[in-house]
Protein backbone atom coordinates (compact mmCIF):
# COMPACT_ATOMS: atom_id res chain seq x y z
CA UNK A 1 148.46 126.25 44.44
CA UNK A 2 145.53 123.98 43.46
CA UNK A 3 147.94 121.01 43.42
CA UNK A 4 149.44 122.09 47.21
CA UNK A 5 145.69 121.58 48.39
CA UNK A 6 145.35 118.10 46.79
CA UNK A 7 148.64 116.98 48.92
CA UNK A 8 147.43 118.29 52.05
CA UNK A 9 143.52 117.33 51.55
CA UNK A 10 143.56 113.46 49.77
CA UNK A 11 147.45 112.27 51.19
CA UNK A 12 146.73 114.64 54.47
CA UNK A 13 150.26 115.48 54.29
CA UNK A 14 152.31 118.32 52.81
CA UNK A 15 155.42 117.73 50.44
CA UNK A 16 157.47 120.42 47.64
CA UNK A 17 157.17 120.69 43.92
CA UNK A 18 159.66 118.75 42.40
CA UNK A 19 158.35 119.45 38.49
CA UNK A 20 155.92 121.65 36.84
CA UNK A 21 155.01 121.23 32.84
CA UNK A 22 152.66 124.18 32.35
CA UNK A 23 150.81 123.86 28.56
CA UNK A 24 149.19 127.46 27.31
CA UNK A 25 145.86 126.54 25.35
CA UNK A 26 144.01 129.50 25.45
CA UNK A 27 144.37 132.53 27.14
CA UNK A 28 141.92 133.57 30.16
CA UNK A 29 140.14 136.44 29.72
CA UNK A 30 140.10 138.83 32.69
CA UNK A 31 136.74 140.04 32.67
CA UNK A 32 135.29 136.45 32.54
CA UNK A 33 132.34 135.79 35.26
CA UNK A 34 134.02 132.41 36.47
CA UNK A 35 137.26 130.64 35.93
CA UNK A 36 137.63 127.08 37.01
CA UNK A 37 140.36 125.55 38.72
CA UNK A 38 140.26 121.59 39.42
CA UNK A 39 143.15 119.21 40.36
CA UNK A 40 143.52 115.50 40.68
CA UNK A 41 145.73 112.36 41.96
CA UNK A 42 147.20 110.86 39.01
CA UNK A 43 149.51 108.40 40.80
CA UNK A 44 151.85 108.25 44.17
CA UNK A 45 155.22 105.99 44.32
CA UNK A 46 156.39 106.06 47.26
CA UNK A 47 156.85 109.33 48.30
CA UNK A 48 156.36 110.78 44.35
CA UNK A 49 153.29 112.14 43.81
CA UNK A 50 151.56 113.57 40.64
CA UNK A 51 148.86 115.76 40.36
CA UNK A 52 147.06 117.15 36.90
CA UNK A 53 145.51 120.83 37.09
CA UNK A 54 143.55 122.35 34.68
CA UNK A 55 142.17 125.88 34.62
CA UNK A 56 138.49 126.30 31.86
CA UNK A 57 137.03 129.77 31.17
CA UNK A 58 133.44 130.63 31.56
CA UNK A 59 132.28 128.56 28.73
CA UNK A 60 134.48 125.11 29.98
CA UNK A 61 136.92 125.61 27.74
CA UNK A 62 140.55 124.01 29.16
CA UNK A 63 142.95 127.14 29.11
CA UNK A 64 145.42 125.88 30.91
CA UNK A 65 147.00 122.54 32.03
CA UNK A 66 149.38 121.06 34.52
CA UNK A 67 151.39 118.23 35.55
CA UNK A 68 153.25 118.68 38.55
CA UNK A 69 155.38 116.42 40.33
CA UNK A 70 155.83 116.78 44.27
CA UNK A 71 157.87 115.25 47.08
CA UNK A 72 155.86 114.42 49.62
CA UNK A 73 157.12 114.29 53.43
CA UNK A 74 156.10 111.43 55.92
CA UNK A 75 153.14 112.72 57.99
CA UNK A 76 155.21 112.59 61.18
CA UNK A 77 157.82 115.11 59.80
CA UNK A 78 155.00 117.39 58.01
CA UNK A 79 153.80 118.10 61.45
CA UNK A 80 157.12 118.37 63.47
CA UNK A 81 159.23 119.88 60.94
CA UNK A 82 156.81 121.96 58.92
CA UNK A 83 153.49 122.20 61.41
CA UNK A 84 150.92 120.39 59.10
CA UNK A 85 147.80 120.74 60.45
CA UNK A 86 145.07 118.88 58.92
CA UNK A 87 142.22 121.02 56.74
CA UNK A 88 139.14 120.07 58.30
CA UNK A 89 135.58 120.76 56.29
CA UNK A 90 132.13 121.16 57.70
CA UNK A 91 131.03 117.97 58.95
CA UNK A 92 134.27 116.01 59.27
């Protein structure tokens, strides 16, 4: 999920996952206070995009990690084929 929302917010399109390598460090422990989910660009070709996830506990401690690979659609087809709308934040 965390990798959909960097598509749509940083290449402000939307696209499908192609690939997804999951790695298992440590399990997350359900009555932590806070879990933290972050994503990032790694690199776009063309219309290739790749995104690393991680997910840290309550103490910062990586749990789990992602690569994932997506297809990402031209802007013009994300909004007449699949009705991208852009995610607007406060102020923008």
């Amino acid at each position: 999920e965390i990798c959909a929302w960097v598509i749509l917010r940083k290449l402000k399109t939307c696209g499908m996952t192609v690939k997804m390598e999951t790695r298992y460090v440590h399990p997350v422990e359900t009555d932590d206070q806070q879990i933290t989910v972050r994503a990032h660009l790694v690199e776009t070709k063309r219309n290739i995009a790749i995104i690393e996830a991680t997910i840290a506990n309550n103490d910062g401690e990586v749990c789990t990690q992602a690569k994932c690979t997506y297809f990402t659609f031209p802007h013009e087809t994300a909004v007449s084929q699949f009705q991208y709308k852009p995610c607007l934040v406060e102020g923008e």
